[in-house]
PDB file of N, CA and C in Angstrom:
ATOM      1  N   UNK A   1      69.365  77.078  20.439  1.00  0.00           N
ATOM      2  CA  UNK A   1      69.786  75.843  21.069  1.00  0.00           C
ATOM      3  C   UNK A   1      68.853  75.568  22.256  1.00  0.00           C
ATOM      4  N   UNK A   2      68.257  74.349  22.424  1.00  0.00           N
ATOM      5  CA  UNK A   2      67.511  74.062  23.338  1.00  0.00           C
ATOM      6  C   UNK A   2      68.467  74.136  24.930  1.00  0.00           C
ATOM      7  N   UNK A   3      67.624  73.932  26.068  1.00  0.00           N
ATOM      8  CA  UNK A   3      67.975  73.605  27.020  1.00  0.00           C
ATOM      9  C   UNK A   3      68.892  72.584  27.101  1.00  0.00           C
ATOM     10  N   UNK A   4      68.505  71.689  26.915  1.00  0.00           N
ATOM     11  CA  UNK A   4      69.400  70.189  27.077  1.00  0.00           C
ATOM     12  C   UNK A   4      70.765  70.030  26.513  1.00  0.00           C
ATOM     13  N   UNK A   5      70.771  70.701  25.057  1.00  0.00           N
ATOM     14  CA  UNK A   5      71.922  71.098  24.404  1.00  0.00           C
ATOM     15  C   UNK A   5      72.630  72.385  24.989  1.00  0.00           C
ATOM     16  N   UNK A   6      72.387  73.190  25.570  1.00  0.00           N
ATOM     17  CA  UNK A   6      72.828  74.003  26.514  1.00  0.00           C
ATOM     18  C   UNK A   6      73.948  73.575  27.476  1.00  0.00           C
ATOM     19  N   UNK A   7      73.104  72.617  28.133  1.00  0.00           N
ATOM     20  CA  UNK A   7      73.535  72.327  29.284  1.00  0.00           C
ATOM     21  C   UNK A   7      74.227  71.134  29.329  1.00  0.00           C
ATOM     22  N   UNK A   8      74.126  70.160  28.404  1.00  0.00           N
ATOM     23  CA  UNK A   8      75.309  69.125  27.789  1.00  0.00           C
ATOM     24  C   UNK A   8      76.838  69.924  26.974  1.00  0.00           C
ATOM     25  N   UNK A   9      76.170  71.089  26.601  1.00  0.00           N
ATOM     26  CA  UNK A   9      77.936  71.812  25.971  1.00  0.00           C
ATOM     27  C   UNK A   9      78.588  72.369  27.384  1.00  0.00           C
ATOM     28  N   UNK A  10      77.594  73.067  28.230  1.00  0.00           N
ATOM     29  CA  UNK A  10      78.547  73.450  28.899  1.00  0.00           C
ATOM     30  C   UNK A  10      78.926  72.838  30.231  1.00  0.00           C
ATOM     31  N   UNK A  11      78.601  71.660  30.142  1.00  0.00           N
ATOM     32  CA  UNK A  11      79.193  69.759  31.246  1.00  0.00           C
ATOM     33  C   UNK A  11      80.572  69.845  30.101  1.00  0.00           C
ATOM     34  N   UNK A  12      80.462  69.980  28.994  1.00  0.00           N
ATOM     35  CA  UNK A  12      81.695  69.271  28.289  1.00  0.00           C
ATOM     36  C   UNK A  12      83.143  70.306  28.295  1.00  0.00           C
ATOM     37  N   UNK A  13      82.215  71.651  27.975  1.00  0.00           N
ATOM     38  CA  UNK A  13      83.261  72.310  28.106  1.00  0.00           C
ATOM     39  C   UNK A  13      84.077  72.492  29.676  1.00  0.00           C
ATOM     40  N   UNK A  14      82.798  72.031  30.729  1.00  0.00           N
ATOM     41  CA  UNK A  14      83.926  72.441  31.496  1.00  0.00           C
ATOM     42  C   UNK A  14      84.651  70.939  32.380  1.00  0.00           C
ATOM     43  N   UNK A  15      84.046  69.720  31.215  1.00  0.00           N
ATOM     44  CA  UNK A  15      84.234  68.363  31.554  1.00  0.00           C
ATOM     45  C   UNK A  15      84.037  67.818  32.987  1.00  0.00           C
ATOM     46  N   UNK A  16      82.563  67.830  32.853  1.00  0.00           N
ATOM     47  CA  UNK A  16      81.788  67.115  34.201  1.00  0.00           C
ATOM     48  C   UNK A  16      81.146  66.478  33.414  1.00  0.00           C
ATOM     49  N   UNK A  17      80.633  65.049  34.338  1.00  0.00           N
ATOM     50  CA  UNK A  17      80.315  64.041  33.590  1.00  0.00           C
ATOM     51  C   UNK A  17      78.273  64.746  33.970  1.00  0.00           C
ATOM     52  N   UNK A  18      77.660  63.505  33.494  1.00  0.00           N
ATOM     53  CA  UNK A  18      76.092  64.178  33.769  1.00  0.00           C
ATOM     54  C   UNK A  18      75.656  63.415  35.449  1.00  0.00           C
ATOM     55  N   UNK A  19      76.598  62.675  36.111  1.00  0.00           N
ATOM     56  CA  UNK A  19      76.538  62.201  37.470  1.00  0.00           C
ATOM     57  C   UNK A  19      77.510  63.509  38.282  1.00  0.00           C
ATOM     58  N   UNK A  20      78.204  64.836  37.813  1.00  0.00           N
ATOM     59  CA  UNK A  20      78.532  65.644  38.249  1.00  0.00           C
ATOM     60  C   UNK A  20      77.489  66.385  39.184  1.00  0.00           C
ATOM     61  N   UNK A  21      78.309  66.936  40.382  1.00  0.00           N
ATOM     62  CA  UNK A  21      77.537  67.786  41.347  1.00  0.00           C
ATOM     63  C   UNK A  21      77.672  69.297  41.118  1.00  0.00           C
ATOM     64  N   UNK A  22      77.413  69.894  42.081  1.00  0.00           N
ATOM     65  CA  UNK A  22      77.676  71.309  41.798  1.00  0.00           C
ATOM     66  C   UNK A  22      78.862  71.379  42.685  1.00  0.00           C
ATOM     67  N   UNK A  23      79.314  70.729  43.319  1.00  0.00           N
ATOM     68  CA  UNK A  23      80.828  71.186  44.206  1.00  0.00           C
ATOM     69  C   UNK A  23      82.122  70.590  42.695  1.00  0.00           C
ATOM     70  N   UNK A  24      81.905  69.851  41.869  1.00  0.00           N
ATOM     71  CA  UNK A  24      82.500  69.164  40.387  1.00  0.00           C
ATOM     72  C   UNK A  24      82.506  70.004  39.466  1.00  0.00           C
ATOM     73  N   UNK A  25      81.552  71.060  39.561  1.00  0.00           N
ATOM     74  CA  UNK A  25      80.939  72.357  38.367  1.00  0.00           C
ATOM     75  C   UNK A  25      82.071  73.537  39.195  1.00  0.00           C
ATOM     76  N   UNK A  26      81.958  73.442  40.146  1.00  0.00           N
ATOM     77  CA  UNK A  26      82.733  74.428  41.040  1.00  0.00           C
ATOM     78  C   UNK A  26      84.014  74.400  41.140  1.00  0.00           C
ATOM     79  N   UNK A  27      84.908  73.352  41.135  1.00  0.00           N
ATOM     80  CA  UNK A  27      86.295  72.548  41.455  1.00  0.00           C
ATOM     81  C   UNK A  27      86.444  72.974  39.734  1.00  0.00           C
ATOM     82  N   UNK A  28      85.628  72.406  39.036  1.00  0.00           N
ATOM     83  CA  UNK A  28      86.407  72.425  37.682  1.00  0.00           C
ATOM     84  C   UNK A  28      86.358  73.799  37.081  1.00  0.00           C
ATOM     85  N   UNK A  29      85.710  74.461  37.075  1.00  0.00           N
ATOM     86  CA  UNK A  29      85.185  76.023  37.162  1.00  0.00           C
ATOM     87  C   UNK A  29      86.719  76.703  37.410  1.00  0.00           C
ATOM     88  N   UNK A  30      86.682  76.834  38.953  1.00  0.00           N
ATOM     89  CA  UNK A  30      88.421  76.855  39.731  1.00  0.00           C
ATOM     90  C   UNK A  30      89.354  76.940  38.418  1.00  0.00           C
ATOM     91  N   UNK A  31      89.525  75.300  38.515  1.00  0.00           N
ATOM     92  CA  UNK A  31      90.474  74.387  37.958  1.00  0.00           C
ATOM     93  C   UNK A  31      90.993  75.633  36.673  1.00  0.00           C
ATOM     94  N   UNK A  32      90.093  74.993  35.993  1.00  0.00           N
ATOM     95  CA  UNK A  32      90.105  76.264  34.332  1.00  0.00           C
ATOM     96  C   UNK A  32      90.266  77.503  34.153  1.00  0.00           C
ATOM     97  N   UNK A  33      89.661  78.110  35.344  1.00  0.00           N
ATOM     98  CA  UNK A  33      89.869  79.375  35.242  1.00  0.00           C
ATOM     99  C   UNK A  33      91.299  79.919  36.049  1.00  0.00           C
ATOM    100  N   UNK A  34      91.956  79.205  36.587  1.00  0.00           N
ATOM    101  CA  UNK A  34      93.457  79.059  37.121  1.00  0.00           C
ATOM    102  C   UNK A  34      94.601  79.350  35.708  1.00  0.00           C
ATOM    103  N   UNK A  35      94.112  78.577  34.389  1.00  0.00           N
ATOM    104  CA  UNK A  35      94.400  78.478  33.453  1.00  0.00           C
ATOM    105  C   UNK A  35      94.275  79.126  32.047  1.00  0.00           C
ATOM    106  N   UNK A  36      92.910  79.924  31.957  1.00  0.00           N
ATOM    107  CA  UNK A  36      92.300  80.578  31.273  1.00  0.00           C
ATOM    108  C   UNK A  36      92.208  82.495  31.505  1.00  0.00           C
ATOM    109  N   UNK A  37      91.902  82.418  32.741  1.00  0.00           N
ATOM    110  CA  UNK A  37      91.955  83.967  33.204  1.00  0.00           C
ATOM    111  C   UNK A  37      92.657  84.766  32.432  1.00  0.00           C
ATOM    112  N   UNK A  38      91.976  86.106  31.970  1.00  0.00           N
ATOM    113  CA  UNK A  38      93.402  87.192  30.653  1.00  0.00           C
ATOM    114  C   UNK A  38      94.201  87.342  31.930  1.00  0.00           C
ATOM    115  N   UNK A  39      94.429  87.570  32.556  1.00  0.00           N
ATOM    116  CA  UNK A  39      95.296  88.195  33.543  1.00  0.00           C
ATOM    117  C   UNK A  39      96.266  87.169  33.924  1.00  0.00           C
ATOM    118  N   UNK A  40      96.045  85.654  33.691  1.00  0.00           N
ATOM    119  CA  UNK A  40      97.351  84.976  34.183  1.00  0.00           C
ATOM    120  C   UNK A  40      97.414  84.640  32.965  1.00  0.00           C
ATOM    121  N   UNK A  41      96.521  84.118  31.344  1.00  0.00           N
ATOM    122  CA  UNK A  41      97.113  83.707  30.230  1.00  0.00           C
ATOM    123  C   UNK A  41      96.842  84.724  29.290  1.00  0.00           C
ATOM    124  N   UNK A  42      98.054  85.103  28.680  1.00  0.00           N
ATOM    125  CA  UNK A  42      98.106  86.429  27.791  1.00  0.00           C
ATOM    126  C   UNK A  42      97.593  85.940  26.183  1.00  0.00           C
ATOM    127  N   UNK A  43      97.932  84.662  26.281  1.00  0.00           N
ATOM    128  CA  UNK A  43      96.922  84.136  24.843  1.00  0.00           C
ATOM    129  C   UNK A  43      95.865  85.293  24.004  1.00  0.00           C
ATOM    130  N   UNK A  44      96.084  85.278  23.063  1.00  0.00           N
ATOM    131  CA  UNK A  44      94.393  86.245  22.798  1.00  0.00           C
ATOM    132  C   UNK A  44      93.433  85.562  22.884  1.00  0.00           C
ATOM    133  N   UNK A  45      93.205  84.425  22.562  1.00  0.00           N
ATOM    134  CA  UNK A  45      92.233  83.397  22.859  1.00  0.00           C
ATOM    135  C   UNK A  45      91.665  83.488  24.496  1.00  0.00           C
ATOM    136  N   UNK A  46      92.164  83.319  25.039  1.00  0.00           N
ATOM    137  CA  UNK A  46      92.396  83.371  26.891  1.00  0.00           C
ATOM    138  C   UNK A  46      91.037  84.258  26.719  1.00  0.00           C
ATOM    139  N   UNK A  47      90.464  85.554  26.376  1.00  0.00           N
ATOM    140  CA  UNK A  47      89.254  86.139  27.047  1.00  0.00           C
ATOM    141  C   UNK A  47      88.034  85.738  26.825  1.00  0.00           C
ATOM    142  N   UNK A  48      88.020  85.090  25.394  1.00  0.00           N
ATOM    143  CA  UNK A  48      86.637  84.451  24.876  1.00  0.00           C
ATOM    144  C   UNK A  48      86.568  82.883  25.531  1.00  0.00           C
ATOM    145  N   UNK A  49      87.775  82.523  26.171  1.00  0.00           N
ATOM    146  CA  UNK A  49      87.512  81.298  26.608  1.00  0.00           C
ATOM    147  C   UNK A  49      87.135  81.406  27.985  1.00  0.00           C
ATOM    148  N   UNK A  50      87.860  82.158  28.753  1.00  0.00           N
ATOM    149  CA  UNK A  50      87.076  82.452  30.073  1.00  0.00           C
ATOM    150  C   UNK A  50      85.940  82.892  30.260  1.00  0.00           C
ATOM    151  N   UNK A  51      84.891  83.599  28.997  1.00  0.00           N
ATOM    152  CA  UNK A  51      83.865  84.391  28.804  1.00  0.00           C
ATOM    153  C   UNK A  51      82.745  83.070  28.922  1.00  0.00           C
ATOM    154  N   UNK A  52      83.377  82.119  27.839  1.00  0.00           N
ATOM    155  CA  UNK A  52      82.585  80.998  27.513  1.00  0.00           C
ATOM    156  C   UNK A  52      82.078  79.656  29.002  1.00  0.00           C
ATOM    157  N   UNK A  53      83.452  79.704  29.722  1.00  0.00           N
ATOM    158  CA  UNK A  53      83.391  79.322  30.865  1.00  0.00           C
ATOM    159  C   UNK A  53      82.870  79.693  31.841  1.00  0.00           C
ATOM    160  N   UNK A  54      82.499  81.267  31.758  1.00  0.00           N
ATOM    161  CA  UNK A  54      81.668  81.674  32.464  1.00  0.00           C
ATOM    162  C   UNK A  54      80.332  81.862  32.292  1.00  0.00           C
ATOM    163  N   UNK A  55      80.043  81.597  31.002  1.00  0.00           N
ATOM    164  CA  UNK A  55      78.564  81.450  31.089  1.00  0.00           C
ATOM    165  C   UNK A  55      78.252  79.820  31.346  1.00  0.00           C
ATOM    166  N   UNK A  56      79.245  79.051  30.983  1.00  0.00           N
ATOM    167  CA  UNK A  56      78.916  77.929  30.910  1.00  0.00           C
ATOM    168  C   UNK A  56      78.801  77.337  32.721  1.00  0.00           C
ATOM    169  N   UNK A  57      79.534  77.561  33.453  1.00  0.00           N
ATOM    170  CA  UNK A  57      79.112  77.821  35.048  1.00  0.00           C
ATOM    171  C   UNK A  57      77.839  78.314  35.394  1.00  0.00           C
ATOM    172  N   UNK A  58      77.840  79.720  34.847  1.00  0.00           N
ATOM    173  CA  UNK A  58      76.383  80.267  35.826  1.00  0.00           C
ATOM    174  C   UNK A  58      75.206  79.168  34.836  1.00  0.00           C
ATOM    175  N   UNK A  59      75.470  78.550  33.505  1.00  0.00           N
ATOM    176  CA  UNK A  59      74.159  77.701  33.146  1.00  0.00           C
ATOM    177  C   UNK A  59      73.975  77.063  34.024  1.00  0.00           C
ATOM    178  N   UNK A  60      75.004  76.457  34.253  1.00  0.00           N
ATOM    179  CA  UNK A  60      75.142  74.684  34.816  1.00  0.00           C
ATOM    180  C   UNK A  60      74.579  74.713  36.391  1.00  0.00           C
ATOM    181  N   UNK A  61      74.859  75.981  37.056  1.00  0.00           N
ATOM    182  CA  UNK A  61      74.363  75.975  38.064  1.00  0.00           C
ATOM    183  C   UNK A  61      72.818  76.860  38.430  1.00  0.00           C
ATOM    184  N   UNK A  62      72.489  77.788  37.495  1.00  0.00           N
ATOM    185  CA  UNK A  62      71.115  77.971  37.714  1.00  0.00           C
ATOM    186  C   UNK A  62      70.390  76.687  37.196  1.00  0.00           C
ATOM    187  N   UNK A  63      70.462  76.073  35.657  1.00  0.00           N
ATOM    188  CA  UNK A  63      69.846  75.226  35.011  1.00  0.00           C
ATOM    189  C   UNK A  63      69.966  73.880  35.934  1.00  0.00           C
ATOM    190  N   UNK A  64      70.734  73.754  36.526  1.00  0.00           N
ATOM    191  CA  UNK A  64      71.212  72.380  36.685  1.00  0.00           C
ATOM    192  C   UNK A  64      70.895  71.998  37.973  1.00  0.00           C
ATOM    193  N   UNK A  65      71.690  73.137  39.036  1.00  0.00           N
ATOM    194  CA  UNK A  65      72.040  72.831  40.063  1.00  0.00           C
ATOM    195  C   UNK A  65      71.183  73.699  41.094  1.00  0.00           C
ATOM    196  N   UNK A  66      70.220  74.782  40.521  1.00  0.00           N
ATOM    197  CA  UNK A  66      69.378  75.309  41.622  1.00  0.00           C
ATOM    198  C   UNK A  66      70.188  76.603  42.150  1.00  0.00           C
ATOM    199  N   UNK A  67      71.302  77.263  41.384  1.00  0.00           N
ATOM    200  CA  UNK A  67      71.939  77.924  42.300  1.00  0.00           C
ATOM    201  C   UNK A  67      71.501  79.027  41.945  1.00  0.00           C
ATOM    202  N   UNK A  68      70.951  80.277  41.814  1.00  0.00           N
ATOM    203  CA  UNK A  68      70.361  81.322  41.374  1.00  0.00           C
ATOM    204  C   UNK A  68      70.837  82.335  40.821  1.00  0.00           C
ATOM    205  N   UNK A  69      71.605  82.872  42.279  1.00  0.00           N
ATOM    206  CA  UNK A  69      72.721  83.737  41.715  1.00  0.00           C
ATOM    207  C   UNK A  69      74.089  83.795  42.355  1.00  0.00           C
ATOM    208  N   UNK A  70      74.903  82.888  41.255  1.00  0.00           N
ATOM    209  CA  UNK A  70      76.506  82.050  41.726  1.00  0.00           C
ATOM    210  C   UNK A  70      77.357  83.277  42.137  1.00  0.00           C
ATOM    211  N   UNK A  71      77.204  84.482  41.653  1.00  0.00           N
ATOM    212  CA  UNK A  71      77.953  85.789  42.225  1.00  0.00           C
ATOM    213  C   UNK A  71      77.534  86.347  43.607  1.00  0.00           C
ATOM    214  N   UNK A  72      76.866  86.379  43.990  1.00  0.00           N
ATOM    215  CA  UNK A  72      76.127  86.854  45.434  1.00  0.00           C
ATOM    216  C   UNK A  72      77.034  86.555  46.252  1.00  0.00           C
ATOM    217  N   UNK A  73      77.338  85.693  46.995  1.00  0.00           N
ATOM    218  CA  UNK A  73      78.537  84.951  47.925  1.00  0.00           C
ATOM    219  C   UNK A  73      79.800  86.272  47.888  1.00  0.00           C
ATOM    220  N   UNK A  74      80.549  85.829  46.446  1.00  0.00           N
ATOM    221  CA  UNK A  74      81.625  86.806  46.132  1.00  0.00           C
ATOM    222  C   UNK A  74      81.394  88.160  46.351  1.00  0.00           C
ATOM    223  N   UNK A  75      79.765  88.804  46.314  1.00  0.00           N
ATOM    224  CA  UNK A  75      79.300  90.058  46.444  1.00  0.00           C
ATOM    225  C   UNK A  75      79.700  90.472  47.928  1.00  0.00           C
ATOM    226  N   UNK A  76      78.815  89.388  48.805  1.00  0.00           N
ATOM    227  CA  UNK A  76      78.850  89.417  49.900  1.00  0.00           C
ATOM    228  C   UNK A  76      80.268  89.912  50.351  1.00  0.00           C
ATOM    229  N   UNK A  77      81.264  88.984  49.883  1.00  0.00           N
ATOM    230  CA  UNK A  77      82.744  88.810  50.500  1.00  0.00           C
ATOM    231  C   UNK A  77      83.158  90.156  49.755  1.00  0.00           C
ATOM    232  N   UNK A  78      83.431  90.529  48.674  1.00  0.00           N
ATOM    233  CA  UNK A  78      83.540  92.508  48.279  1.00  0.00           C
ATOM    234  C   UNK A  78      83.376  93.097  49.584  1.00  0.00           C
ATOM    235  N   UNK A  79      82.055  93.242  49.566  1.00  0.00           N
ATOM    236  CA  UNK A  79      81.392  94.430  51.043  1.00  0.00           C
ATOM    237  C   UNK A  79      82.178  94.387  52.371  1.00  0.00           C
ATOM    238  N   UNK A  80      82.072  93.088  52.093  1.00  0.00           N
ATOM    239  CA  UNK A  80      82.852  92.947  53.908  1.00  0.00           C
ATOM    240  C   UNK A  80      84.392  92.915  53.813  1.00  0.00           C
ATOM    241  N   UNK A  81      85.131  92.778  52.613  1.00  0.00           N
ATOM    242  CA  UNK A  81      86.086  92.850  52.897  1.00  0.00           C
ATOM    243  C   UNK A  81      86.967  94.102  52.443  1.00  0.00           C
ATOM    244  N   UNK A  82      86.241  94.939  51.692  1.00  0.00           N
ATOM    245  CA  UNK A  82      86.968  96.224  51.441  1.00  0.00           C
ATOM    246  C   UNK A  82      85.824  97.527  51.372  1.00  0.00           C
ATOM    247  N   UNK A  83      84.090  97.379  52.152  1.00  0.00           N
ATOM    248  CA  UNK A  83      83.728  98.244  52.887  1.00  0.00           C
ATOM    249  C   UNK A  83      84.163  99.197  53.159  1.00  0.00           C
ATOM    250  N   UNK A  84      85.297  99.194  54.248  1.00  0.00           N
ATOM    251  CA  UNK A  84      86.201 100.308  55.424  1.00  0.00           C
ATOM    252  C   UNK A  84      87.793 100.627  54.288  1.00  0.00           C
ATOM    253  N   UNK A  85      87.911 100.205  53.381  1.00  0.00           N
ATOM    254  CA  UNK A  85      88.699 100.333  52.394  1.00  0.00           C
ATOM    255  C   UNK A  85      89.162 101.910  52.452  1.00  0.00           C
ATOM    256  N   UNK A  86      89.767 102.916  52.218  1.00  0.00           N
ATOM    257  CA  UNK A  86      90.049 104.121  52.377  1.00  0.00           C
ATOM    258  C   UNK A  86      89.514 104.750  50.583  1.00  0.00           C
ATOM    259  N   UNK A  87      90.501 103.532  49.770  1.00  0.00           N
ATOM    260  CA  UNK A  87      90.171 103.629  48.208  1.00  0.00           C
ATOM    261  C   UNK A  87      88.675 103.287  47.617  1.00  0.00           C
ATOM    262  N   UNK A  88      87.937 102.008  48.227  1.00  0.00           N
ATOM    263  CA  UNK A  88      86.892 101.559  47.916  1.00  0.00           C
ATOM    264  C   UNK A  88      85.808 102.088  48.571  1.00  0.00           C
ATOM    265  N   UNK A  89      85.898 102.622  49.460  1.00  0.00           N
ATOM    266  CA  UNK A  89      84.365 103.251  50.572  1.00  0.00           C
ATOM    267  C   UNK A  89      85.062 103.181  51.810  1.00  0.00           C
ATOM    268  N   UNK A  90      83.727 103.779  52.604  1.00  0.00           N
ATOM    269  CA  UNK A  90      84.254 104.712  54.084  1.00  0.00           C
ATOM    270  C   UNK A  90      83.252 103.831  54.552  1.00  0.00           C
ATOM    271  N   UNK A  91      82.376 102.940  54.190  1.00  0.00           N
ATOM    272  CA  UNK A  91      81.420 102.664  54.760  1.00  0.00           C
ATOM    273  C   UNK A  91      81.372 100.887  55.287  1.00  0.00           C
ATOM    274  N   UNK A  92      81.009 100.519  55.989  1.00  0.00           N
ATOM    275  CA  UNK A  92      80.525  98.825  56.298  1.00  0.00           C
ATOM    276  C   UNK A  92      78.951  98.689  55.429  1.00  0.00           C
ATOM    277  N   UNK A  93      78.672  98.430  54.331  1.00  0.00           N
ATOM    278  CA  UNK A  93      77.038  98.487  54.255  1.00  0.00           C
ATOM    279  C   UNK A  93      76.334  97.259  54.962  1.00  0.00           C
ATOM    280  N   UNK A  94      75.189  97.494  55.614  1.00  0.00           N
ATOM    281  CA  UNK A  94      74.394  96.145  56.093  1.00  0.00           C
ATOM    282  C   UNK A  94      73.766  95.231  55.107  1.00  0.00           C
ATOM    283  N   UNK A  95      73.930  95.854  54.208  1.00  0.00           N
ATOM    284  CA  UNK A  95      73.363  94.945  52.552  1.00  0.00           C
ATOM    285  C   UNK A  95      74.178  94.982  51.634  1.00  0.00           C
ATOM    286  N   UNK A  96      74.677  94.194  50.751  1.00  0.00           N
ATOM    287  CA  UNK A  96      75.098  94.582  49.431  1.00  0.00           C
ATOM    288  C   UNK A  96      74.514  95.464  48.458  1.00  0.00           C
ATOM    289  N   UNK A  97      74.878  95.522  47.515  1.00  0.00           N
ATOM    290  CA  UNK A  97      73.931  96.129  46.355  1.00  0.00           C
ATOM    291  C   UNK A  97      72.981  95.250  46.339  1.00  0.00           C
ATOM    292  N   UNK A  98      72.835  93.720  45.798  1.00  0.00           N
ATOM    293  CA  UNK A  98      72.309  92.537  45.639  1.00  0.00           C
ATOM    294  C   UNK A  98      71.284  92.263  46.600  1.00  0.00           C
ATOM    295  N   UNK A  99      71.598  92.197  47.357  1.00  0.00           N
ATOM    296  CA  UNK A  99      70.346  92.421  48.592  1.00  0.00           C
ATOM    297  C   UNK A  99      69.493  93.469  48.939  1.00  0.00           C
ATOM    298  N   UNK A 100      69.930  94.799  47.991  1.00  0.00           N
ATOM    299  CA  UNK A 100      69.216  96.096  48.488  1.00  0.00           C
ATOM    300  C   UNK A 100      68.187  95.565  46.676  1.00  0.00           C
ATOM    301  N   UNK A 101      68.426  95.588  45.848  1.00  0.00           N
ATOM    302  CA  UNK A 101      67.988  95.020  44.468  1.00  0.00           C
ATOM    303  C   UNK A 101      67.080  93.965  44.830  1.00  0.00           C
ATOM    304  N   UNK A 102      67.282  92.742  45.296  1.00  0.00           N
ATOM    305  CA  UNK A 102      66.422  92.021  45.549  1.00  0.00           C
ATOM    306  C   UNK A 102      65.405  93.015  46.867  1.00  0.00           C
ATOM    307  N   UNK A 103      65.658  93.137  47.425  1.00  0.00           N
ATOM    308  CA  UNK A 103      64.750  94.049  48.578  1.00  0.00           C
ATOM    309  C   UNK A 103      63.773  95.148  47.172  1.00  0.00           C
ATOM    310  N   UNK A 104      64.305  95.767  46.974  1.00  0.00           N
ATOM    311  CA  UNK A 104      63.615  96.956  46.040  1.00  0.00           C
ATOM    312  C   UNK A 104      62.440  95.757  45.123  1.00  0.00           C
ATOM    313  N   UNK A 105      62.494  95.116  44.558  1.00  0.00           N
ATOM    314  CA  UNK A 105      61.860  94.014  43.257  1.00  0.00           C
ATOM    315  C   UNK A 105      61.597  93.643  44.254  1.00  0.00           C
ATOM    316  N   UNK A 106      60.849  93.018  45.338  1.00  0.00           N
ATOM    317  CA  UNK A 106      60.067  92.515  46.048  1.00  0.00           C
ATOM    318  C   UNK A 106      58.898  93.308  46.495  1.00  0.00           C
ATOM    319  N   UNK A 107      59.179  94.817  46.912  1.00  0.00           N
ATOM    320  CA  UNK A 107      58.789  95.727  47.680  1.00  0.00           C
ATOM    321  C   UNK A 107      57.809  96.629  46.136  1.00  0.00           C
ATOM    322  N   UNK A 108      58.586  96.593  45.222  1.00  0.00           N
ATOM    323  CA  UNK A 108      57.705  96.713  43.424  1.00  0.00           C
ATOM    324  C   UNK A 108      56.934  96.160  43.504  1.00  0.00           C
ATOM    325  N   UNK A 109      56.412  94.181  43.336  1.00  0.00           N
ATOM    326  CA  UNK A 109      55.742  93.230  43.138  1.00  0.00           C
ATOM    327  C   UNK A 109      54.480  93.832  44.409  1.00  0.00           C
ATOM    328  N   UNK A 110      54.645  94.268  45.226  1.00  0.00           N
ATOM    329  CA  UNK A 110      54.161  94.371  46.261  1.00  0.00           C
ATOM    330  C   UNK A 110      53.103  95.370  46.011  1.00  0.00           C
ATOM    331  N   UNK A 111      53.526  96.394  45.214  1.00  0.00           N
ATOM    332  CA  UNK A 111      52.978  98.094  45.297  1.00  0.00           C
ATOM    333  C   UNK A 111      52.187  97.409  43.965  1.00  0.00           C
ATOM    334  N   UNK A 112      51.730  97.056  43.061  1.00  0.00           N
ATOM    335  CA  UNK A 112      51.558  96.430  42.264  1.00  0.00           C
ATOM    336  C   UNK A 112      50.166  96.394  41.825  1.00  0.00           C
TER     337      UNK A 112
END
């Protein structure tokens, strides 16, 4: 499937028009996955549809919208918010994983 067809299925599936923004990709994203998630709909259907919605997001917003990597943010908010966790780590890290990864693949390109 080309690009264009890509990225027109997954405007439809997650019903944004092609004058949609990325805060419209995001809201409706939300929206669906409020509805879809295995954990709030026990459907069997429910995991391949949230699966589908989720690729169809990260398209819409690398392809579309410039966003690179739509998980990073949420990464960020992990670290800082269960860091000092007793169950999750003892630690505050000054980087995520994500930022130590991007750091490492820069510092590669470099040695090169």
């Amino acid at each position: 499937m080309n690009r264009n067809r890509e990225v027109d299925s997954a405007r439809r599936l997650l019903g944004i028009t092609k004058k949609g923004t990325a805060e419209d990709a995001k809201k409706k994203y939300r929206e669906l996955a409020k509805i879809w998630h295995p954990d709030v709909n026990k459907n069997q259907e429910a995991h391949g549809k949230m699966q589908a919605l989720n690729k169809a997001y990260a398209l819409l917003m690398k392809e579309e919208f410039g966003v690179l990597d739509i998980w990073e943010d949420y990464n960020r908010w992990w670290w800082r918010q269960y860091g000092n966790d007793p169950i999750w780590g003892n630690y505050y890290p000054a980087e995520t994983p994500v930022e130590k990864n991007k750091k490492k693949k820069i510092i590669e390109e470099k040695d090169i």
